[in-house]
Structures are given as structure tokens and as C-alpha cells.
C-alpha atoms as a PDB file:
ATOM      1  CA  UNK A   1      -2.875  -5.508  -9.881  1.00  0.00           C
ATOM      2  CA  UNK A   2      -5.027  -5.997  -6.933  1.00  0.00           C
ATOM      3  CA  UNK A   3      -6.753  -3.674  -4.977  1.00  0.00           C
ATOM      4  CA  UNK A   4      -5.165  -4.939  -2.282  1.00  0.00           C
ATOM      5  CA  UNK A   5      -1.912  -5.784  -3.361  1.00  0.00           C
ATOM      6  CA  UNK A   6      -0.972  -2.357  -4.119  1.00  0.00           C
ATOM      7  CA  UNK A   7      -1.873  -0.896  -0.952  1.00  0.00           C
ATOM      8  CA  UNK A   8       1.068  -3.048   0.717  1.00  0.00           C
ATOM      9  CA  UNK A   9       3.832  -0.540   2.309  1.00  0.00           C
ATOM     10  CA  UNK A  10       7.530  -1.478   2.485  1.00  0.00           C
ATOM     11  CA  UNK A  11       7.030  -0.639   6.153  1.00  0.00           C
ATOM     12  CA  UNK A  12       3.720  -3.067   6.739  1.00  0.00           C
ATOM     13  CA  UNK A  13       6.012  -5.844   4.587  1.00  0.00           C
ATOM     14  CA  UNK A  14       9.707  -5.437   7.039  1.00  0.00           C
ATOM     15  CA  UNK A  15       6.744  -5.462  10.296  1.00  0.00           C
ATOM     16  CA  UNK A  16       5.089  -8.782   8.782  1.00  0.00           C
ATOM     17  CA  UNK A  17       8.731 -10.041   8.230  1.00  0.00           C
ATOM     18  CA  UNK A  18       9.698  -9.518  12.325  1.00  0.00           C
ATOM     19  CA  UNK A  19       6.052 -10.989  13.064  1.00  0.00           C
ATOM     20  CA  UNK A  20       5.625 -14.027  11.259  1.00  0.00           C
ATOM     21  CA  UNK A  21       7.530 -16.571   8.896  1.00  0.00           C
ATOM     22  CA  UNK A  22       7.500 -16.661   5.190  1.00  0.00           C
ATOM     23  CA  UNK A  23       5.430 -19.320   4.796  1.00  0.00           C
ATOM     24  CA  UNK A  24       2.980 -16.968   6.817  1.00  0.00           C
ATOM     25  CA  UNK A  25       3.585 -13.913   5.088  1.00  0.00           C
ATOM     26  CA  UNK A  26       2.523 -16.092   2.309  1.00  0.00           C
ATOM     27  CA  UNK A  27      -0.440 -17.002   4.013  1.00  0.00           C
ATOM     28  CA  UNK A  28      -1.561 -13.961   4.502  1.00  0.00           C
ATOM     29  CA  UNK A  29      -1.185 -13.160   1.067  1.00  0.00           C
ATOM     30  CA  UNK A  30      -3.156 -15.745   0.022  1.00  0.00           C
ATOM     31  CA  UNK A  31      -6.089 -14.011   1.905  1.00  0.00           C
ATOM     32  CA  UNK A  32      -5.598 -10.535   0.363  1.00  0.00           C
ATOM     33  CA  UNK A  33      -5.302 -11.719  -3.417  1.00  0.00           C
ATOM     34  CA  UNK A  34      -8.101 -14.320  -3.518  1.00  0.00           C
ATOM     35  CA  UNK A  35     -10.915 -11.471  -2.483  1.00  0.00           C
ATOM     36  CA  UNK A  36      -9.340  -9.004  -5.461  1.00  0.00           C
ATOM     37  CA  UNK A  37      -9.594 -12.294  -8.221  1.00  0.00           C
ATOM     38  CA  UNK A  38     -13.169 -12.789  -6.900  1.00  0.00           C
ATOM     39  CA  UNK A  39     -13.916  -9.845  -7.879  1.00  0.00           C
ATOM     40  CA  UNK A  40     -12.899  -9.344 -10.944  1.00  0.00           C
ATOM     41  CA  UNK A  41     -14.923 -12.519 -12.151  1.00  0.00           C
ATOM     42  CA  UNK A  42     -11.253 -14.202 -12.810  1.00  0.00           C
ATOM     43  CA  UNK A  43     -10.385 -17.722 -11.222  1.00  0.00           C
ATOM     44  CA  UNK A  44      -6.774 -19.003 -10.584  1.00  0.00           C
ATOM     45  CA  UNK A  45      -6.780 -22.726  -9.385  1.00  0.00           C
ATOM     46  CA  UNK A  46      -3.075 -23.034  -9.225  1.00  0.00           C
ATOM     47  CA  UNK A  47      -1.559 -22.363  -6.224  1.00  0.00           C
ATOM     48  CA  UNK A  48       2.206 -21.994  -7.238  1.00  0.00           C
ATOM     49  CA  UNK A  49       0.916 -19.087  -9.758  1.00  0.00           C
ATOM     50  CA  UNK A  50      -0.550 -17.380  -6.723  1.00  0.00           C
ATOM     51  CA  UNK A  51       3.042 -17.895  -4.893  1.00  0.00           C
ATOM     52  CA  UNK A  52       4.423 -16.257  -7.890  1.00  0.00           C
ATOM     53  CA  UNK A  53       2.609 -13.551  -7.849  1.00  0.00           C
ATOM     54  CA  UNK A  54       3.272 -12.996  -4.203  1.00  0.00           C
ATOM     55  CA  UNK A  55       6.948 -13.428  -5.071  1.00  0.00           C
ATOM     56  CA  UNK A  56       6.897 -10.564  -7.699  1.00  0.00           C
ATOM     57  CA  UNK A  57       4.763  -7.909  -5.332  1.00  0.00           C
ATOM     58  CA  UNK A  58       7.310  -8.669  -2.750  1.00  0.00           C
ATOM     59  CA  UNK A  59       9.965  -7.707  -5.130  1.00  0.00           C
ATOM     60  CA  UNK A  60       7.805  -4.580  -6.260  1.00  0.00           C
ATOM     61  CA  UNK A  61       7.268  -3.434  -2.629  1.00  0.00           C
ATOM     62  CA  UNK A  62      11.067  -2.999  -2.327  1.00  0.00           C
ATOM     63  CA  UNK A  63      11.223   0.113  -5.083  1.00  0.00           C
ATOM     64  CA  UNK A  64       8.748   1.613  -2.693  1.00  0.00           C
ATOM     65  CA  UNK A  65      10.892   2.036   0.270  1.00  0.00           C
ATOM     66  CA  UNK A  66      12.027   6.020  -0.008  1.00  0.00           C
ATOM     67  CA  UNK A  67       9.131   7.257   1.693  1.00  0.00           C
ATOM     68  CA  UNK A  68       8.856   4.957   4.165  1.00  0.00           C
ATOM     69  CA  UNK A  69      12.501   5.147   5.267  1.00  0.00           C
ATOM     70  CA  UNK A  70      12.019   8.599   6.690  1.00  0.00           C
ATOM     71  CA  UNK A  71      12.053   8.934  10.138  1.00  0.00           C
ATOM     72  CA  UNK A  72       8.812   8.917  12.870  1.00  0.00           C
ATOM     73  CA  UNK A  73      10.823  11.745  13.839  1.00  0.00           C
ATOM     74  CA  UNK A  74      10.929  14.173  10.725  1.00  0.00           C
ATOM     75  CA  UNK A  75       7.045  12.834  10.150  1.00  0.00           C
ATOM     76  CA  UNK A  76       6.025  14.428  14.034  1.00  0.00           C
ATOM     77  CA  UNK A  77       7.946  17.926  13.049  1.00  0.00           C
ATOM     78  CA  UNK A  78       6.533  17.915   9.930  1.00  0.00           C
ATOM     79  CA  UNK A  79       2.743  16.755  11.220  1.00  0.00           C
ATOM     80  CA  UNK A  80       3.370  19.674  14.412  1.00  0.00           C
ATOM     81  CA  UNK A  81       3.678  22.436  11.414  1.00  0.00           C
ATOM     82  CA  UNK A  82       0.883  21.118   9.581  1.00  0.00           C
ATOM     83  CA  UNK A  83      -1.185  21.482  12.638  1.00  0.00           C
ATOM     84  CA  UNK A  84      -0.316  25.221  13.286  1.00  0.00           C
ATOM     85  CA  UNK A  85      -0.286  26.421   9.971  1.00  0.00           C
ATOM     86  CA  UNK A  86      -3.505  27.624   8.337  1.00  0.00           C
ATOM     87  CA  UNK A  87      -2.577  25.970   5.129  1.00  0.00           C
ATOM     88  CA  UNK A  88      -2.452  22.860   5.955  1.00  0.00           C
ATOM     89  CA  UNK A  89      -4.787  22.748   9.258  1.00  0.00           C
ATOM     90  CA  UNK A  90      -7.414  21.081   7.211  1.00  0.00           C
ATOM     91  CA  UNK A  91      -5.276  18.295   6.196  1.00  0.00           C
ATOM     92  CA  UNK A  92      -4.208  17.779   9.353  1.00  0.00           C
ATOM     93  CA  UNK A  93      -7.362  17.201  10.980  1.00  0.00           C
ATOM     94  CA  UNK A  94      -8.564  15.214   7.988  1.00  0.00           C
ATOM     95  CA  UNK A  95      -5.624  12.578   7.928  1.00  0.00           C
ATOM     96  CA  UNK A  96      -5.743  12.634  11.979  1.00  0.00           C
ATOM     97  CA  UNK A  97      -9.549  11.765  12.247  1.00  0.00           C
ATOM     98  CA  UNK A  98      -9.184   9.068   9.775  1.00  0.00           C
ATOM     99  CA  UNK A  99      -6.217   7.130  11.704  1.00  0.00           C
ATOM    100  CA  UNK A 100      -7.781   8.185  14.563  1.00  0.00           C
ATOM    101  CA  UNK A 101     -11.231   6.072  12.758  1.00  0.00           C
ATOM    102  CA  UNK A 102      -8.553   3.232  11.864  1.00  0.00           C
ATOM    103  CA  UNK A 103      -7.799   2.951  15.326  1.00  0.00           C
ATOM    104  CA  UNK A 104     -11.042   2.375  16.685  1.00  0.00           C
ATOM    105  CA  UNK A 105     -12.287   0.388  13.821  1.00  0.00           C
ATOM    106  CA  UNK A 106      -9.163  -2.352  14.782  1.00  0.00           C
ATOM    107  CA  UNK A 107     -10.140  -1.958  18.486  1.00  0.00           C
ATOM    108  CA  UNK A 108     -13.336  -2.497  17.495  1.00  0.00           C
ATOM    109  CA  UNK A 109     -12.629  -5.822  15.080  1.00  0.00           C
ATOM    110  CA  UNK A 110     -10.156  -7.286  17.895  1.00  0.00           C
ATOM    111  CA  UNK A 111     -13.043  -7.232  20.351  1.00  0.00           C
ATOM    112  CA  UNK A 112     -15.124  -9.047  18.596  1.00  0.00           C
ATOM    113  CA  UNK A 113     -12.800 -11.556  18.393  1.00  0.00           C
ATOM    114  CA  UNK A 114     -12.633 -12.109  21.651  1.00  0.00           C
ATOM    115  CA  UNK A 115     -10.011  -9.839  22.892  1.00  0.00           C
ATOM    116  CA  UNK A 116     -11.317  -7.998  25.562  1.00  0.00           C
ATOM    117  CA  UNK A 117      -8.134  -5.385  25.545  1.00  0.00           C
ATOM    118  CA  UNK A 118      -9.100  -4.700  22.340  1.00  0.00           C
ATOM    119  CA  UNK A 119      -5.473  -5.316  20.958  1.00  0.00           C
ATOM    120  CA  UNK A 120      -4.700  -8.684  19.113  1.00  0.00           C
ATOM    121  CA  UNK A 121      -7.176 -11.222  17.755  1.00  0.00           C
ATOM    122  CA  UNK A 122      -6.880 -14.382  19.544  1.00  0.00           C
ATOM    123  CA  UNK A 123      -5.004 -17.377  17.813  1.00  0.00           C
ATOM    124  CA  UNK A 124      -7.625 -19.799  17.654  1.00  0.00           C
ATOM    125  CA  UNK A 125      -9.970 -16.653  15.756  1.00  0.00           C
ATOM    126  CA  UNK A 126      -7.163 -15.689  13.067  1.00  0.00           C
ATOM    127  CA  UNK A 127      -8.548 -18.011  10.262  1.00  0.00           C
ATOM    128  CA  UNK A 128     -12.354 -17.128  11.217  1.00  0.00           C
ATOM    129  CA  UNK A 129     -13.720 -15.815   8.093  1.00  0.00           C
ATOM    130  CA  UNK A 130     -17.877 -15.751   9.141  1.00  0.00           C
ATOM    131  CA  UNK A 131     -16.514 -13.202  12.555  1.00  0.00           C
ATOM    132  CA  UNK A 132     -15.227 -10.904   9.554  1.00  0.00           C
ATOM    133  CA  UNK A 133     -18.433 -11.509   7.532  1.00  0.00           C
ATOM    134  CA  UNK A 134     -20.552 -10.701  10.704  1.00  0.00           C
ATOM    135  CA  UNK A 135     -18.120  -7.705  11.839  1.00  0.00           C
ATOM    136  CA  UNK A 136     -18.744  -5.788   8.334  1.00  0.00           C
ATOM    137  CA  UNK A 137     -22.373  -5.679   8.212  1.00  0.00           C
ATOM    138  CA  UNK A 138     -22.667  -4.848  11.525  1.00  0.00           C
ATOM    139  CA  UNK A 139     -23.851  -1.401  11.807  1.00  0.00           C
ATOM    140  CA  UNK A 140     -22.249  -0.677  14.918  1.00  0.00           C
ATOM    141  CA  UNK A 141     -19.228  -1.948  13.697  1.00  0.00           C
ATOM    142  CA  UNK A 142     -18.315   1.785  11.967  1.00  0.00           C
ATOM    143  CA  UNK A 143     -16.951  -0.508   8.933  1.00  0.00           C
ATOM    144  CA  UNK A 144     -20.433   0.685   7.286  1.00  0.00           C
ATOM    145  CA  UNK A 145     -18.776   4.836   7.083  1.00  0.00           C
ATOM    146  CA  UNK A 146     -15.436   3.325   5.911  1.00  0.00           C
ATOM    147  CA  UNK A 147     -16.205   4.487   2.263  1.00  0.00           C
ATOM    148  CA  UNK A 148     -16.996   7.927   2.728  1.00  0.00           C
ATOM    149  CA  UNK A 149     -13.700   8.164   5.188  1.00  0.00           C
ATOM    150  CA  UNK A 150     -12.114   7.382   2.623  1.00  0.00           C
ATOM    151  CA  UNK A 151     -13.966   9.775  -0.105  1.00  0.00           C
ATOM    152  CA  UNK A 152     -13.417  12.692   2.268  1.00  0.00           C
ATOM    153  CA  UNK A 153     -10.186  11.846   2.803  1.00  0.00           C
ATOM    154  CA  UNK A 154      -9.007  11.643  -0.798  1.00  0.00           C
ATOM    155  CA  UNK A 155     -10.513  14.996  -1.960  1.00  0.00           C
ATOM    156  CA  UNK A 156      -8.401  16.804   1.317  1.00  0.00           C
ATOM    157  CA  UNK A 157      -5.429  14.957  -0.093  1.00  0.00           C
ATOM    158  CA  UNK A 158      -5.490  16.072  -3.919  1.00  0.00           C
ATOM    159  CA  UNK A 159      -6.825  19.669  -3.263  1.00  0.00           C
ATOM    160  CA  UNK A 160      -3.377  20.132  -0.663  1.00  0.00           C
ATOM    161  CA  UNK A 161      -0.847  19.358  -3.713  1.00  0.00           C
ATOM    162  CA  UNK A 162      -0.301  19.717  -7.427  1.00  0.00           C
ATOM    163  CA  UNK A 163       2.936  17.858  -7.760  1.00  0.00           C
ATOM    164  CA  UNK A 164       2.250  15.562 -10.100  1.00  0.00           C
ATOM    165  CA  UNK A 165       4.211  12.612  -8.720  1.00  0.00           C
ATOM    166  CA  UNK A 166       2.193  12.932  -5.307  1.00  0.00           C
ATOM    167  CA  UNK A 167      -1.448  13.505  -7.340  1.00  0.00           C
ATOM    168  CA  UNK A 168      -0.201  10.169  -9.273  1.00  0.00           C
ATOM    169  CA  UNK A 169      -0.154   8.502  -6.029  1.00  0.00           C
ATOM    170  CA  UNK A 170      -3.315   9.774  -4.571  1.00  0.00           C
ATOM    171  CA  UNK A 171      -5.109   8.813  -7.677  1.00  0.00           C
ATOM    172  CA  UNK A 172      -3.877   5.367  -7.430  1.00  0.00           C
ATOM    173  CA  UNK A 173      -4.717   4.780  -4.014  1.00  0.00           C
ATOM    174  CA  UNK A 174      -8.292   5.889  -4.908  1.00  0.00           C
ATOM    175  CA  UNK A 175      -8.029   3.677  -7.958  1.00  0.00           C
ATOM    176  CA  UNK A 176      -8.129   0.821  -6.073  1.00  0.00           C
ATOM    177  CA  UNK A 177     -10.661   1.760  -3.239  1.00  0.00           C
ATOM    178  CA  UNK A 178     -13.651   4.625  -3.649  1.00  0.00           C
ATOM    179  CA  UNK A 179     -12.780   4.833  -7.173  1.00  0.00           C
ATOM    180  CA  UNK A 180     -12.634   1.038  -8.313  1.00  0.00           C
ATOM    181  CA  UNK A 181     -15.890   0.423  -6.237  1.00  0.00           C
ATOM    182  CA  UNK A 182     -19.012   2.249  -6.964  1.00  0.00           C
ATOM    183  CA  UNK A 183     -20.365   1.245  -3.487  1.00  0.00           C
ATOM    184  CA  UNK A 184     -19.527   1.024   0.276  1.00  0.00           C
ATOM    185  CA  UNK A 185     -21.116  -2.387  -0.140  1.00  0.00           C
ATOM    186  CA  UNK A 186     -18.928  -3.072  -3.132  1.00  0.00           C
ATOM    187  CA  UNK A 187     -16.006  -2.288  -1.251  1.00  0.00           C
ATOM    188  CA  UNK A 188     -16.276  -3.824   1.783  1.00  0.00           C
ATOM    189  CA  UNK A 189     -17.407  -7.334   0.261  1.00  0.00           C
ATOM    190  CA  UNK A 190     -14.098  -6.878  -2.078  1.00  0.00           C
ATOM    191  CA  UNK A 191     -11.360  -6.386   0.442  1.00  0.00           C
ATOM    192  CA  UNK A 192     -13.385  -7.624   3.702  1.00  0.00           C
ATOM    193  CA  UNK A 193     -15.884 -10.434   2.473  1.00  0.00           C
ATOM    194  CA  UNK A 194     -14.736 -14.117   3.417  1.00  0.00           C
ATOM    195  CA  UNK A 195     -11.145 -12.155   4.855  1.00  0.00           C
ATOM    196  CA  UNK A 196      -9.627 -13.787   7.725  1.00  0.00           C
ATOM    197  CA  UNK A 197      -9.436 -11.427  10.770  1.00  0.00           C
ATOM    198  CA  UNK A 198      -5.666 -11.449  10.579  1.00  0.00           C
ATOM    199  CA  UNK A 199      -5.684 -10.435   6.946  1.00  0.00           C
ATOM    200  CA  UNK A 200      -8.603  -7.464   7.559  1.00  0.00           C
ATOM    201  CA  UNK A 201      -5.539  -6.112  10.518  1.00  0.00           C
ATOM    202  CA  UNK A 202      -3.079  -5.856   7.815  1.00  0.00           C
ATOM    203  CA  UNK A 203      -5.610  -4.354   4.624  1.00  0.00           C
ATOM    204  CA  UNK A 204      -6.528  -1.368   7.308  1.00  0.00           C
ATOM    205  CA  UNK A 205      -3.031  -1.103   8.362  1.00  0.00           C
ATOM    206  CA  UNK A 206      -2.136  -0.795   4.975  1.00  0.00           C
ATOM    207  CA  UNK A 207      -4.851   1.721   4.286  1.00  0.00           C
ATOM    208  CA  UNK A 208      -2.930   4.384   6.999  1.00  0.00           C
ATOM    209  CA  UNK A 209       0.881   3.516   5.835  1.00  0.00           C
ATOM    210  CA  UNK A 210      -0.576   4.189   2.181  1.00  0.00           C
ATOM    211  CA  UNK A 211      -2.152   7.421   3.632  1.00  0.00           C
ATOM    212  CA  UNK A 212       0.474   8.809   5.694  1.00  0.00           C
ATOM    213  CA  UNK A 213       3.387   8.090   3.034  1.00  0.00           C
ATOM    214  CA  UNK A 214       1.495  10.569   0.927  1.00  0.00           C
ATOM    215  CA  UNK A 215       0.418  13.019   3.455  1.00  0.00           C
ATOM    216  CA  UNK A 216       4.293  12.834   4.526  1.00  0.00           C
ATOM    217  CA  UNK A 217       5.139  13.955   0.681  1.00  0.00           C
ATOM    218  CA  UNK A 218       2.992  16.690   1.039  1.00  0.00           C
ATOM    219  CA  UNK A 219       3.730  18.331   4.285  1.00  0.00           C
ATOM    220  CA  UNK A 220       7.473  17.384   3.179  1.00  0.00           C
ATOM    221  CA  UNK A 221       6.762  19.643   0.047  1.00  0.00           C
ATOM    222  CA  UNK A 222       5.280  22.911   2.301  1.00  0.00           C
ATOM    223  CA  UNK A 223       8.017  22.807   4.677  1.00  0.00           C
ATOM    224  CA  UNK A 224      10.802  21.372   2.861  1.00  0.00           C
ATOM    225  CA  UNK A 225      12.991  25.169   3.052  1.00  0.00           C
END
């Protein structure tokens, strides 16, 4: 599968559903799968088969909503504990700087696409591929530290659990990022290179729902009693 296929929450799929049409969820799809194929040196030239495929990850994503169907409000207990207990202190302020990252990252990205709030990339910018090209190698841009947020972030995660089914997740969300690419370079030209603003807005959204769904199943196994 896809690097970033996989990384596509139940939660980020019902929020694209309220957002936009099919046919645009389709769209967007499009501009996630195409970067992955690229990638791996493969080339599909029909578009029904990619249609299909978005079809059968869409019916995929739905075995994944148990997590996700836990409440904001059992996550913000569960995230308060973490916070004042010495065990897991370290993994809070690990998974909090990196949405914390996320978050300026996106207000970064909208910016340069016009939006001077910093909130929403402009209609007339969502298909503009060379801003996300530009955005990415920009220094400034933060997108350059993206790789070892995520390296960082990864090792705090696995040393925090050894539940298997929670290591099997963490080892397949670094299967498809730090671990499938050898390179920051590698990685941002995979998921970012010739990406559509309004495709990058749902990878790194995807990259915290991914995050926090397994951060949830470990503060959910320290203060499950």
C-alpha cells in the first residue's frame, strides 16, 4: 500500500466526507496515490484502476474506526494524566511539540498561499502544485526538520509501550515515513513533491490523527484501572 494511503484516519475520511463531495474526495485521492506510484518506479495509466483502488482503501479505512470513535473528551483526561505523571511526561511533551510543529507548519503552508490568517488555502491556489514544490525546499518553511520530528517522535512512542498490537502500529506508521525513506529529501519529494496544497493539508493532518490514535492506545493502556 501507499505511504500515504495508509496514513488515512477514519476520522480525516467522515471530516473530508462533511467538506467536500465524492467526486472530490476522489480527487484528492488522486493526489495522494500518484506521488506513492512515482515512487516506487511503478506507472498506472488507467484511471478507473486508480478509482478502484480508492474504492477499496475507503472500505479498509472503515475497520479502523475503534480508536477514533473515542471521545475528545476521554483523550483530554487521559492527555491531563499523561502530563502529571512522571511516566509518561516525556511522551507528553514529545507528541505535544510535534502537533504543536503540525500546527505551525499548516499556518505556515496556508500563508504562502495567500491566506494572510493563516487558515485555509485560497480556492483559486488548491490545484497549485509549483507553491508546494517552492514551500518544501524552502528553508524557512520548517518542512526541512519534518523528518527528524518524526524520528524523535517514533522512538518516544515505541520505548512508552510493549503491547504488541500498539508496537505493530507504531512500526507501521514508521514503515511508511522515516523508515521507508532513507532521507528527509526522500521523504518530502515522496509525499510533498508535485502535491497540490489541498492534498499536503490532508497528508499532515493525517500524520497527527495517525499519531494521536496511537498515543491515545497508550495513555489508554497506563490509566485504563
Amino acid at each position: 500500500m501507499f505511504p500515504a494511503l495508509v496514513l488515512l484516519s477514519s476520522s480525516l475520511r467522515r471530516t473530508l466526507q462533511r467538506s467536500v463531495r465524492y467526486s472530490a474526495m476522489k480527487k484528492i485521492f488522486l493526489y495522494l496515490i500518484i506521488p506513492g506510484i512515482t515512487a516506487c518506479g511503478n506507472r498506472v495509466s488507467e484511471r478507473d484502476e486508480i478509482l478502484s483502488k480508492f474504492d477499496s482503501v475507503n472500505n479498509e479505512l472503515k475497520k479502523e474506526d475503534t480508536i477514533v470513535s473515542r471521545s475528545e473528551t476521554l483523550y483530554d483526561s487521559l492527555s491531563l494524566k499523561a502530563c502529571n505523571d512522571k511516566r509518561t511526561q516525556q511522551l507528553y511533551y514529545t507528541t505535544h511539540d510535534f502537533y504543536g510543529y503540525l500546527s505551525n507548519l499548516k499556518f505556515l503552508f496556508y500563508t504562502a498561499t495567500g491566506d494572510a490568517t493563516g487558515k485555509k488555502i485560497p480556492f483559486d491556489r488548491e490545484d497549485d502544485m509549483t507553491l508546494t514544490n517552492t514551500f518544501i525546499k524552502d528553508k524557512k518553511s520548517t518542512a526541512n526538520i519534518l523528518y527528524s520530528q518524526l524520528q524523535a517522535l517514533i522512538r518516544t512512542l515505541r520505548v512508552h509501550t510493549q503491547k504488541e498490537a500498539i508496537l505493530n502500529k507504531i512500526n507501521k506508521f514508521e514503515s511508511v515515513t522515516t523508515g521507508h525513506f532513507p532521507t528527509s529529501d526522500k521523504l518530502l519529494d515522496s509525499y510533498f513533491k508535485n502535491t497540490p496544497p489541498v492534498a499536503v493539508i490532508t497528508i499532515l493532518n493525517s500524520f497527527e490523527q495517525t499519531v494521536k490514535n496511537i498515543e491515545l492506545d497508550i495513555l489508554f493502556e497506563y490509566f485504563k484501572k
